[in-house]
Protein backbone atom coordinates (compact mmCIF):
# COMPACT_ATOMS: atom_id res chain seq x y z
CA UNK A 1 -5.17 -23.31 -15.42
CA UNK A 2 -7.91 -23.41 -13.34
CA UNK A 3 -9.34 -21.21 -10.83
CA UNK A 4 -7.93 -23.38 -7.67
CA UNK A 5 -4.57 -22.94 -9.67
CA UNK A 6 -5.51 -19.14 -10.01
CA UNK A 7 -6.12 -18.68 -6.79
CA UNK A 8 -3.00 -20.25 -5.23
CA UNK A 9 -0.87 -18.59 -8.23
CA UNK A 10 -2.33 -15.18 -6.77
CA UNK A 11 -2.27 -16.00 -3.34
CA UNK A 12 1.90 -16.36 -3.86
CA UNK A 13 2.16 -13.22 -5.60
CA UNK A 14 0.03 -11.17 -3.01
CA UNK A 15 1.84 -12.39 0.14
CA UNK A 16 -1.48 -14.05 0.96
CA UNK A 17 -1.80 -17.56 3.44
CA UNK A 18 -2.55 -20.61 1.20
CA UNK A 19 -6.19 -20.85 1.01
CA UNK A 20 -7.08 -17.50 2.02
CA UNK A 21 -8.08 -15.87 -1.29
CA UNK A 22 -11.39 -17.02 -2.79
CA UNK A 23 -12.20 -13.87 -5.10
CA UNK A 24 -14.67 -11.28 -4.08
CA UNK A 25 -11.76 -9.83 -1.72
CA UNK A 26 -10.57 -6.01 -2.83
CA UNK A 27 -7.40 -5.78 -3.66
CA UNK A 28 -6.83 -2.46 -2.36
CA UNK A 29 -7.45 -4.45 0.89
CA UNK A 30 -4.66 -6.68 0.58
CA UNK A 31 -1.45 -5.93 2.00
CA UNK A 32 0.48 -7.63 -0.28
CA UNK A 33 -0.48 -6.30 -3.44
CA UNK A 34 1.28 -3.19 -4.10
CA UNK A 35 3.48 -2.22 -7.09
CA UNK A 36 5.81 -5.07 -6.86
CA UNK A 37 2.94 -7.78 -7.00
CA UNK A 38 1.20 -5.81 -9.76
CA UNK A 39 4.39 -6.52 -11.73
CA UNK A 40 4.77 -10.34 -10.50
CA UNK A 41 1.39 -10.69 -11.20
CA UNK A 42 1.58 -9.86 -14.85
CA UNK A 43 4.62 -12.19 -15.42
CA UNK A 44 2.69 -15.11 -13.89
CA UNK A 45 -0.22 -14.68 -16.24
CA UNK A 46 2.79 -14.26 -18.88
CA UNK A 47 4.60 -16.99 -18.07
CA UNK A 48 1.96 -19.58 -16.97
CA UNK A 49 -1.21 -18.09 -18.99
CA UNK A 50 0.49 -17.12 -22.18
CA UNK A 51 -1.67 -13.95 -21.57
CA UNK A 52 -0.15 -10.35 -21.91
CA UNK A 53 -1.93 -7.99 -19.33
CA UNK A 54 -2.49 -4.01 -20.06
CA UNK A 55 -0.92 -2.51 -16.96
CA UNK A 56 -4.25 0.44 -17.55
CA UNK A 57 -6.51 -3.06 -17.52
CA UNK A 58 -4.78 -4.50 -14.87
CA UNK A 59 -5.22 -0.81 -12.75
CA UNK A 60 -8.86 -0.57 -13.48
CA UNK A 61 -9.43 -4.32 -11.13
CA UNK A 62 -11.10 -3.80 -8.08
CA UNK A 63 -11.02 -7.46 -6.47
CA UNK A 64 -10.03 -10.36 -7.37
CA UNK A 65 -12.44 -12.01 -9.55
CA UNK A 66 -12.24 -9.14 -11.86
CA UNK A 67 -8.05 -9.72 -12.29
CA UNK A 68 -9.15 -13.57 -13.09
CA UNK A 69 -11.68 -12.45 -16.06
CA UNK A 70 -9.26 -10.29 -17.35
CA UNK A 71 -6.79 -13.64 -17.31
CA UNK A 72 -9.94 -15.58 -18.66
CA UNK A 73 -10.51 -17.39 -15.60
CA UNK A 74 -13.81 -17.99 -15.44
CA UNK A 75 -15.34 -16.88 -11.76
């Protein structure tokens, strides 16, 4: 996947506009990512990453960029 793909994969899962995410944003400043999206978010990168998050990983990303690392997108 790439990071366009990333980014528009996220984008869904946070409730975001298409095209409004480009990675530096905080994700504690995002509206749609709460609990629910935490939990959608680690199924995507599941299902379409074949990567298996640590929800205490996962809780320790400030923005963005750092959730794509930890899926090995490269920023």
């Amino acid at each position: 996947m790439t990071r366009t793909e990333f980014l528009s994969e996220f984008e869904i899962v946070a409730l975001q506009a298409p095209g409004s995410i480009k990675g530096q944003e905080a994700l504690d400043s995002l509206d749609g990512w709460d609990s629910l999206a935490v939990v959608e978010f680690m199924s995507m990168a599941d299902e379409k990453l074949g990567v298996q998050l640590d929800p205490r990983k996962v809780a320790t990303c400030s923005n963005v960029d750092d959730l794509a690392s930890l899926c090995g997108i490269a920023a």
